[in-house]
Protein backbone atom coordinates (compact mmCIF):
# COMPACT_ATOMS: atom_id res chain seq x y z
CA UNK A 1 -26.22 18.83 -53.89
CA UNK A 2 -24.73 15.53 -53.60
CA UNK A 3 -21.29 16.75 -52.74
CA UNK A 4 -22.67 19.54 -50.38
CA UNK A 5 -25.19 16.78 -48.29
CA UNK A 6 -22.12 14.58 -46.82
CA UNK A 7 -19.79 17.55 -46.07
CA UNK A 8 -22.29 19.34 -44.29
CA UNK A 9 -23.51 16.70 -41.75
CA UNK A 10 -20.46 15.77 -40.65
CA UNK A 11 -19.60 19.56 -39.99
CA UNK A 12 -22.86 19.39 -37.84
CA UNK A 13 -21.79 15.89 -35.96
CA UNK A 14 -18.30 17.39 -35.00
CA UNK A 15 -19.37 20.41 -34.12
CA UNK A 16 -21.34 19.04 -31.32
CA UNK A 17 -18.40 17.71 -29.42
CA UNK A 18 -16.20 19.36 -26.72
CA UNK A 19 -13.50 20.60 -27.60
CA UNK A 20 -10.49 18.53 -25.36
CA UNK A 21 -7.98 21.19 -24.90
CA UNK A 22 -4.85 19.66 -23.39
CA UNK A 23 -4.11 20.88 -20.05
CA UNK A 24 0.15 20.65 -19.18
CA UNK A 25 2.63 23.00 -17.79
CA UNK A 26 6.17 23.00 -18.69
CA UNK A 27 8.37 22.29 -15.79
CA UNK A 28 11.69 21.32 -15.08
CA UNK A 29 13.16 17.59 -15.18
CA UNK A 30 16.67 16.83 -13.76
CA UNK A 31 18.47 14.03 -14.58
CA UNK A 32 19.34 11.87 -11.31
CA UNK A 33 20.34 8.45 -12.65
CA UNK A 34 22.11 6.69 -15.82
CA UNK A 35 22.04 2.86 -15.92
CA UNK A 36 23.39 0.75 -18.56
CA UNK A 37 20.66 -2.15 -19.01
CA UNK A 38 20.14 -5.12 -21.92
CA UNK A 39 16.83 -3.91 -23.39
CA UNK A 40 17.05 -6.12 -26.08
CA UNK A 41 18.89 -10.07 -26.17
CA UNK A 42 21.33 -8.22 -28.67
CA UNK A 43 20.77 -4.22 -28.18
CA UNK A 44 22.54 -2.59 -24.86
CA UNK A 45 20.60 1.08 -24.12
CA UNK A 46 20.89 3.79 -21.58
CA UNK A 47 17.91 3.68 -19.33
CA UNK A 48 18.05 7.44 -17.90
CA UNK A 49 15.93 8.39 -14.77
CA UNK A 50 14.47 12.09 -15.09
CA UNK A 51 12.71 13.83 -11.78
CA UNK A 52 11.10 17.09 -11.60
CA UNK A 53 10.44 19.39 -8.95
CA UNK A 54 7.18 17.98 -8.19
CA UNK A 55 8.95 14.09 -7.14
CA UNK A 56 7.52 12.61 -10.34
CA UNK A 57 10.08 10.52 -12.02
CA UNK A 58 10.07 8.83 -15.27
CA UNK A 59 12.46 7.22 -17.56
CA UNK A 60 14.18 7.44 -21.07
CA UNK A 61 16.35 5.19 -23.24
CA UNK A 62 19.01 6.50 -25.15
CA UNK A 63 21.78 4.73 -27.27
CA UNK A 64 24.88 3.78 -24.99
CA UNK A 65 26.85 5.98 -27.44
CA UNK A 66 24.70 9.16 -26.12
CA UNK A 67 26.61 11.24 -23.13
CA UNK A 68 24.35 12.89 -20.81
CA UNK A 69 25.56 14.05 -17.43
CA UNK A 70 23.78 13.70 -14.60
CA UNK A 71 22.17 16.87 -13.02
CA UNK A 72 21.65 18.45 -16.58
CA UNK A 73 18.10 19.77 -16.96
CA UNK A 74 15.29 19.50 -19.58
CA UNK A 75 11.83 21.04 -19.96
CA UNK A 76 9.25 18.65 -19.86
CA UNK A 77 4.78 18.51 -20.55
CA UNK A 78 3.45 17.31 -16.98
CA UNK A 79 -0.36 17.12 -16.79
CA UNK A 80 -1.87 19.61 -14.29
């Protein structure tokens, strides 16, 4: 009974939340722009600049001995 009490009350707290369903589409970024930058004192990165279809842009780092070209697409989450 011990064992049951503990397991069963929390099954009653959670259950009285909402449920928080995540709510994204999938859409398409492009890549527009590839800068070489000093992230670090001692660590150079690739900062690249994604945009989707929608004008929201957003950025990446990458290491500087990554090749992406620019205009090559990727599917990205974007909240709706």
């Amino acid at each position: 009974m011990k064992n049951i009490l503990p397991v069963a009350l929390c099954i009653v707290c959670y259950s009285c939340f909402p449920s928080r369903d995540i709510q994204a589409e999938m859409v398409d970024a492009t890549l527009v722009k590839v800068q070489e930058i000093s992230r670090y004192p001692d660590i150079k990165q690739k900062m690249l600049t994604w945009q989707t279809n929608k004008a929201v842009s957003f950025v990446t780092y990458e290491s500087v001995t990554v090749d992406i070209p620019i205009g090559t697409q990727a599917k990205v989450l974007l909240q709706k």
